[in-house]
C-alpha atoms as a PDB file:
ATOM      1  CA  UNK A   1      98.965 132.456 139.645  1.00  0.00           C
ATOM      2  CA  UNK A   2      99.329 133.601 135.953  1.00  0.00           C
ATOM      3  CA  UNK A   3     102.900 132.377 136.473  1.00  0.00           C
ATOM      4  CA  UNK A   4     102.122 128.860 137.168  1.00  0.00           C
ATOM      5  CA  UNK A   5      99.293 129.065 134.691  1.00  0.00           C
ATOM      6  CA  UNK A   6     102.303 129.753 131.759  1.00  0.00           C
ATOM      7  CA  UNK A   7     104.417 126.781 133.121  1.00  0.00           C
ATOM      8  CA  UNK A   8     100.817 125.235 132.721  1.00  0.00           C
ATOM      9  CA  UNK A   9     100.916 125.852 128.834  1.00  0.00           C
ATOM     10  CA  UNK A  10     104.207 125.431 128.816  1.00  0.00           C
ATOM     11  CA  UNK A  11     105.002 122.282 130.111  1.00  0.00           C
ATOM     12  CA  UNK A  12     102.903 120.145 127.313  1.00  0.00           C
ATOM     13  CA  UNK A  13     104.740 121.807 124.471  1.00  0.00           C
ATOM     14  CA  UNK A  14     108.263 120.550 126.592  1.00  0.00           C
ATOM     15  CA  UNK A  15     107.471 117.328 126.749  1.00  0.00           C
ATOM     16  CA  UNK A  16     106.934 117.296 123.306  1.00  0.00           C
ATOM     17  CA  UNK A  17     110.474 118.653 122.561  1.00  0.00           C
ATOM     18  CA  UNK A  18     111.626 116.250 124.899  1.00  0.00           C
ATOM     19  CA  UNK A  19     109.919 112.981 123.131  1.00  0.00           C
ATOM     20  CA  UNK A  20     112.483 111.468 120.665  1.00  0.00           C
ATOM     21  CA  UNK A  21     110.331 110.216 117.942  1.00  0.00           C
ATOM     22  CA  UNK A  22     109.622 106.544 117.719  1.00  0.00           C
ATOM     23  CA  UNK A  23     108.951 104.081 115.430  1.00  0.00           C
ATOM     24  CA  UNK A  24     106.035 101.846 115.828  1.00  0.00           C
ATOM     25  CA  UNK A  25     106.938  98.093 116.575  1.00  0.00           C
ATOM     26  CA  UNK A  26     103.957  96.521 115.484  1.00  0.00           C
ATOM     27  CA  UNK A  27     103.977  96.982 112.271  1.00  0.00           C
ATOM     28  CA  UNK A  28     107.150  95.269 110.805  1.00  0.00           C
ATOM     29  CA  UNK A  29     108.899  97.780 107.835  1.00  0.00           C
ATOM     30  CA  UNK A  30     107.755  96.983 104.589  1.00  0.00           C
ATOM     31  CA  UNK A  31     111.075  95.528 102.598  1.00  0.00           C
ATOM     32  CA  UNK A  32     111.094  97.858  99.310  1.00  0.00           C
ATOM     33  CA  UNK A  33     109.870  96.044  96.458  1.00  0.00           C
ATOM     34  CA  UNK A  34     112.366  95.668  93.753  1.00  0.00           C
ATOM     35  CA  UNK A  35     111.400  96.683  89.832  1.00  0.00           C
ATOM     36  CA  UNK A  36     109.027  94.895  89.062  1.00  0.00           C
ATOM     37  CA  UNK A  37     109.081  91.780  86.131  1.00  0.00           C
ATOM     38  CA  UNK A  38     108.777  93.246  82.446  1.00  0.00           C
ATOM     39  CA  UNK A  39     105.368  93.312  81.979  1.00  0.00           C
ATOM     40  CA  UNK A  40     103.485  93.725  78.562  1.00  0.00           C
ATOM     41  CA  UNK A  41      99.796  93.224  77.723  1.00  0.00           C
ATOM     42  CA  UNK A  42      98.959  89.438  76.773  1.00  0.00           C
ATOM     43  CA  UNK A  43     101.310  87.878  79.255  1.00  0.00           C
ATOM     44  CA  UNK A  44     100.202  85.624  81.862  1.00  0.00           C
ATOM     45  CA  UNK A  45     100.468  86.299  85.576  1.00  0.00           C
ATOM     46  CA  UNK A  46     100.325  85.103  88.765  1.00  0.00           C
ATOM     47  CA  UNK A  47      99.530  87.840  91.689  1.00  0.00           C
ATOM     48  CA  UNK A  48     100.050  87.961  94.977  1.00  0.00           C
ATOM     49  CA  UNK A  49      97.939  90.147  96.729  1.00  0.00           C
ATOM     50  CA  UNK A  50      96.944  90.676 100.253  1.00  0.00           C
ATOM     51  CA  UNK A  51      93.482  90.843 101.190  1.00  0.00           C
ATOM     52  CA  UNK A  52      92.103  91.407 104.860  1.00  0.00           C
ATOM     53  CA  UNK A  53      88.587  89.927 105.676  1.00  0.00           C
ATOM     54  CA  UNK A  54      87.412  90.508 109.679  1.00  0.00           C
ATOM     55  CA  UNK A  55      90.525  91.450 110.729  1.00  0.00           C
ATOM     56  CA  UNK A  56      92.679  88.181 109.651  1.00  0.00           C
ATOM     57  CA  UNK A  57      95.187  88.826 106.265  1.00  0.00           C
ATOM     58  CA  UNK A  58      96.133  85.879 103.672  1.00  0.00           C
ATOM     59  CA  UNK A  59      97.700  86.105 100.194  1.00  0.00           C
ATOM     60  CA  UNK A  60      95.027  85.767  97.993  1.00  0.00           C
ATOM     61  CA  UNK A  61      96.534  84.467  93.968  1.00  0.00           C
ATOM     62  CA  UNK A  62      95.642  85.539  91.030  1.00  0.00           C
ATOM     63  CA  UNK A  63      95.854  83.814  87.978  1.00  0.00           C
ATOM     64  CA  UNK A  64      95.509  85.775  84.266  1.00  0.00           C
ATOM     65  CA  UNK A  65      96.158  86.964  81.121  1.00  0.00           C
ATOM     66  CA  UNK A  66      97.024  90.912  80.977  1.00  0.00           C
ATOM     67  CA  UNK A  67      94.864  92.911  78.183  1.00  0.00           C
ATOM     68  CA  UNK A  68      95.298  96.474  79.486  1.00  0.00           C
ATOM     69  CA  UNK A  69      97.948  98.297  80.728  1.00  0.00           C
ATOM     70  CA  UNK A  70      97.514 102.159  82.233  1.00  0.00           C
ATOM     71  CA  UNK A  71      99.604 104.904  82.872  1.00  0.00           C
ATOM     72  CA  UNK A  72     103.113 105.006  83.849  1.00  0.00           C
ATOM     73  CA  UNK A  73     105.207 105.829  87.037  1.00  0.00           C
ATOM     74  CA  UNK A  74     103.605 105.631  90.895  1.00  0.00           C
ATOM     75  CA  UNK A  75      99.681 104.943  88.945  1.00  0.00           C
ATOM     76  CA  UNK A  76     100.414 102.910  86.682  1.00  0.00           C
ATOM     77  CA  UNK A  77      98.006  99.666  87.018  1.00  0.00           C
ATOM     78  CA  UNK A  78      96.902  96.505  84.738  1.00  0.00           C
ATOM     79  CA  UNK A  79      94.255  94.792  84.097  1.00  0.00           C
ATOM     80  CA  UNK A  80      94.061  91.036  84.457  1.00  0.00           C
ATOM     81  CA  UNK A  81      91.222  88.479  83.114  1.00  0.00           C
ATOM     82  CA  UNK A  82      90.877  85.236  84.031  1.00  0.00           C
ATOM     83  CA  UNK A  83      87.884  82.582  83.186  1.00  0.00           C
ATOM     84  CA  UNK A  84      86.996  81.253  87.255  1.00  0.00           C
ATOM     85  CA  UNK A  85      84.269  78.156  86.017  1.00  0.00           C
ATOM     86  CA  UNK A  86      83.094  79.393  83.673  1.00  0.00           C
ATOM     87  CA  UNK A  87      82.637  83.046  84.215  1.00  0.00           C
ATOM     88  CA  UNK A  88      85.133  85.753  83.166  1.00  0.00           C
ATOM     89  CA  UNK A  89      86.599  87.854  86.253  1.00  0.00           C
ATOM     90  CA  UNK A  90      88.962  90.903  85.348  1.00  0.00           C
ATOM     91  CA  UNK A  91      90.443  92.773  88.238  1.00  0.00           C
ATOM     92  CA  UNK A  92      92.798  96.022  88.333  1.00  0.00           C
ATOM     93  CA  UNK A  93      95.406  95.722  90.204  1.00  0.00           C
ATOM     94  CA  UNK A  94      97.337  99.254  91.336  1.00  0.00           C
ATOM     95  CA  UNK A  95     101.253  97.771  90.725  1.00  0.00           C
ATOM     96  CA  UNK A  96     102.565 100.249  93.471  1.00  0.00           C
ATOM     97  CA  UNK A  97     100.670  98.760  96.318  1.00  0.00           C
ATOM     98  CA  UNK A  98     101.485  97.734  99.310  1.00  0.00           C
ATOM     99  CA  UNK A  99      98.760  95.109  98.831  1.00  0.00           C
ATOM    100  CA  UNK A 100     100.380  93.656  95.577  1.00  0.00           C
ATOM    101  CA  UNK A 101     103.050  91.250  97.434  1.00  0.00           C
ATOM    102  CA  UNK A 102     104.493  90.039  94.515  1.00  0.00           C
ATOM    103  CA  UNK A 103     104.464  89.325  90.279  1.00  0.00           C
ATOM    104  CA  UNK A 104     105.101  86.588  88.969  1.00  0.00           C
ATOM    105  CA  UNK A 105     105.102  86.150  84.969  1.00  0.00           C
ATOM    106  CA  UNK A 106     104.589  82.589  83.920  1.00  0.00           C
ATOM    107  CA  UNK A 107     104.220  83.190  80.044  1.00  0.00           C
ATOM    108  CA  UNK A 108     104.995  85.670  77.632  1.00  0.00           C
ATOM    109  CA  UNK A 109     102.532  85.591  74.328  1.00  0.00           C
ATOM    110  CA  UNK A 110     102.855  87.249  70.876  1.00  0.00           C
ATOM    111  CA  UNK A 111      99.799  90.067  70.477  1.00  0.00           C
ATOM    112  CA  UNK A 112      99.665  92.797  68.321  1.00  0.00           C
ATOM    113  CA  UNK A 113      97.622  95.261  70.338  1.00  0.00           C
ATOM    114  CA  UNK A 114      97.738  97.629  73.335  1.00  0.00           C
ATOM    115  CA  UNK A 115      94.341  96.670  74.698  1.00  0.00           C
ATOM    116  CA  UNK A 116      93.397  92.988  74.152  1.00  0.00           C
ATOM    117  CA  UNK A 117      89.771  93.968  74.987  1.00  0.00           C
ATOM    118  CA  UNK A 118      88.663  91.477  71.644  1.00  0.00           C
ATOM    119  CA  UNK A 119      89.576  88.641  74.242  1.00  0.00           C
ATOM    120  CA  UNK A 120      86.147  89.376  76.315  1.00  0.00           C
ATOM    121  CA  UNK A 121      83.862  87.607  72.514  1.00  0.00           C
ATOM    122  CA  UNK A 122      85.947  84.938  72.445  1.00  0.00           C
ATOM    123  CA  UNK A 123      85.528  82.037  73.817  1.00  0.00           C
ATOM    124  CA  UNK A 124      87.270  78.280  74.507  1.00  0.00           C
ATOM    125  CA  UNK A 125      90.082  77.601  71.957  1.00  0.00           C
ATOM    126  CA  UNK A 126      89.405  80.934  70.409  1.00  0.00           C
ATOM    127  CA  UNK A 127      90.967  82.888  73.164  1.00  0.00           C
ATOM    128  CA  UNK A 128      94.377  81.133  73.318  1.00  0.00           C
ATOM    129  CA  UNK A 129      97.266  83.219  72.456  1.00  0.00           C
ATOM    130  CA  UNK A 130     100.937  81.705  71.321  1.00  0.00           C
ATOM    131  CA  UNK A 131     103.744  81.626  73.650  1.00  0.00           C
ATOM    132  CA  UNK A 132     106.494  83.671  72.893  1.00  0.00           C
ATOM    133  CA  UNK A 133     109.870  81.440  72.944  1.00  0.00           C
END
């Protein structure tokens, strides 16, 4: 008996050995994202991001001007502010996700600072910033 109790314990740890590992078809590879557009604080962007709500998944855009950019390398993340009627909405946004789909930059404007956090007083015309040509 303490024979077939080791091919007991043995067998499990076989099997394993025997397995060849296998990739998980229902989940489709992620394409690797190439670099991604030159972006500096003050441009405009549109984001693509992927947000899942009771188990259903949709692009959700985002539409902003950049006034903070963080770190550098796999953390690095920005900041985006948009006016949505009325009321100012920024959101971070991690540029190494899996949930950021895609960047798009639809203007480059001149600043002069790092951190455009002045843009949160102004208001209206005040807020503009000139396109870069």
């Amino acid at each position: 008996m303490t024979e077939e109790k080791k091919k007991g314990k043995a067998r499990p740890a076989e099997d394993a050995k025997k397995k060849p590992a296998a990739v998980s078809e229902d989940k489709p590879a992620r394409e690797p994202q190439g670099e991604a557009p030159a972006i500096r604080p003050g441009d405009e962007l549109k984001v693509f991001y992927r947000v899942i709500e009771a188990g259903k998944e949709r692009t959700q855009t985002y539409e902003g001007t950049v006034i903070a950019i963080k770190n550098s390398g796999a953390s690095k993340t920005i900041t985006v502010r948009k006016n949505s009627f009325g009321v100012a909405v920024e959101r971070i946004f991690p540029l190494n996700s899996k949930l950021v789909q895609k960047i798009e930059v639809k203007k480059h404007t001149k600043v002069r600072r790092a951190k455009l956090f002045y843009l949160r007083k102004l208001k209206g015309k005040a807020s503009r910033l000139k396109e870069l040509r």
